[in-house]
Protein backbone atom coordinates (compact mmCIF):
# COMPACT_ATOMS: atom_id res chain seq x y z
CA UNK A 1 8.35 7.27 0.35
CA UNK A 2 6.40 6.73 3.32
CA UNK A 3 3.70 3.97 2.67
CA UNK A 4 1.22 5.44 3.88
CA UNK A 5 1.60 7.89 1.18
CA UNK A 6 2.23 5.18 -0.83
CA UNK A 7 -1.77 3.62 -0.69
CA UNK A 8 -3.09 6.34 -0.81
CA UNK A 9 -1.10 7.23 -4.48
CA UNK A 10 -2.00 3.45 -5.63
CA UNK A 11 -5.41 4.47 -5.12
CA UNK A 12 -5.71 1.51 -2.38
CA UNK A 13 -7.22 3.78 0.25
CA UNK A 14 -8.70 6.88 -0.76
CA UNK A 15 -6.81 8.96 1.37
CA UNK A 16 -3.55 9.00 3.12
CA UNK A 17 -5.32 9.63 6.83
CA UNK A 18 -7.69 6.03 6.16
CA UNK A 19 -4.02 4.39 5.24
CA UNK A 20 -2.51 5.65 8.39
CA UNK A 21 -5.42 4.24 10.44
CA UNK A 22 -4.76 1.10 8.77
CA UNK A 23 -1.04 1.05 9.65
CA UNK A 24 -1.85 2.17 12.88
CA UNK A 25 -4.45 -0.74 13.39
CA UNK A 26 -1.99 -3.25 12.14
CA UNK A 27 -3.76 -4.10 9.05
CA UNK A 28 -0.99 -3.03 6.79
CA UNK A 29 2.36 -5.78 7.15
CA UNK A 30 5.31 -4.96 5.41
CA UNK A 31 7.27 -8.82 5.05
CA UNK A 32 5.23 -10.19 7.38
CA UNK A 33 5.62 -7.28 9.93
CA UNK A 34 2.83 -4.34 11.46
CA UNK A 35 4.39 -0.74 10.39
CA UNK A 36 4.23 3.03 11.03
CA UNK A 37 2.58 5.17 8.68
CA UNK A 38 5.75 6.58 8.54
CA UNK A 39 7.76 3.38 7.60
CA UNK A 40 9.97 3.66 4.10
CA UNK A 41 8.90 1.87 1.39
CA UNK A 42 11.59 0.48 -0.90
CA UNK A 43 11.08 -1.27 -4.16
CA UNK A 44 10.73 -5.13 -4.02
CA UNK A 45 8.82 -5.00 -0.98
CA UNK A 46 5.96 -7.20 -0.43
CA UNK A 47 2.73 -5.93 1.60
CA UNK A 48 -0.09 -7.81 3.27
CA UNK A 49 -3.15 -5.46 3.39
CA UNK A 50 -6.24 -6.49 5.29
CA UNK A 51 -9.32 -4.28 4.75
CA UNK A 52 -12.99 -4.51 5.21
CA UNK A 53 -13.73 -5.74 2.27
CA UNK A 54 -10.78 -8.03 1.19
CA UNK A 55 -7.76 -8.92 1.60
CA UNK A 56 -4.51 -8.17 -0.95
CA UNK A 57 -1.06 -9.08 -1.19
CA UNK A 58 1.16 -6.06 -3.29
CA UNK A 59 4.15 -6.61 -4.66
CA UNK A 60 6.39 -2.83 -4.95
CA UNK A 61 7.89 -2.67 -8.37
CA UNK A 62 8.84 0.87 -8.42
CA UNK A 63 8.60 3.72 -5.62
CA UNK A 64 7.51 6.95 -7.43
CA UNK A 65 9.42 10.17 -7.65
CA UNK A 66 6.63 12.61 -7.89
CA UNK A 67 3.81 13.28 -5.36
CA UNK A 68 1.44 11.97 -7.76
CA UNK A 69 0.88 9.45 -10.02
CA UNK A 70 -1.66 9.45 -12.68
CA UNK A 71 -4.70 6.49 -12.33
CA UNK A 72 -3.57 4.34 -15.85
CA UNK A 73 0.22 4.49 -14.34
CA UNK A 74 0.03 2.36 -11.33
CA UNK A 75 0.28 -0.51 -12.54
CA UNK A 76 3.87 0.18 -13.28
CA UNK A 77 4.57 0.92 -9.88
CA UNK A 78 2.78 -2.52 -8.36
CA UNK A 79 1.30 -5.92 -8.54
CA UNK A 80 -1.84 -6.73 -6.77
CA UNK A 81 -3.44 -9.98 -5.84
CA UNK A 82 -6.69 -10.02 -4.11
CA UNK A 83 -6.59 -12.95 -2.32
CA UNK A 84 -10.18 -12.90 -0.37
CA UNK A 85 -13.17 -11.00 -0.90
CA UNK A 86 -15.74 -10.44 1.66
């Protein structure tokens, strides 16, 4: 799954264009490296996320099969740590 798809599923960014912009910005590090929107996602990867108003780390448990994932199901997809707020 692409991960900018991804976000925007996790409910992270509201939609999939703001996580591209974010990728495309370099605000979006996949092990420690700046990625396409269009980079694959694989389970057990770890993310860096900076955004305006904090900063996370996300840890990819699982990489859904469906298009959509329901808002109480996340969690069994991810784990998120916010590690600054602004």
């Amino acid at each position: 799954m692409r991960i900018d798809l991804y976000l925007k599923l996790m409910g992270i960014t509201k939609t999939r264009m703001a996580a591209k912009r974010f990728c495309d910005s370099g605000k979006v590090l996949v092990s420690g490296k700046a990625v396409k929107p269009s980079h694959e996602i694989l389970a057990d990867d770890s993310l860096d996320l900076f955004l305006p108003q904090k900063e996370m780390k996300l840890k990819v448990v699982e990489v859904p099969s469906s298009k959509s994932v329901a808002k109480q199901d996340r969690p069994q997809f991810m784990v998120l740590e916010v590690t600054k707020e602004f």
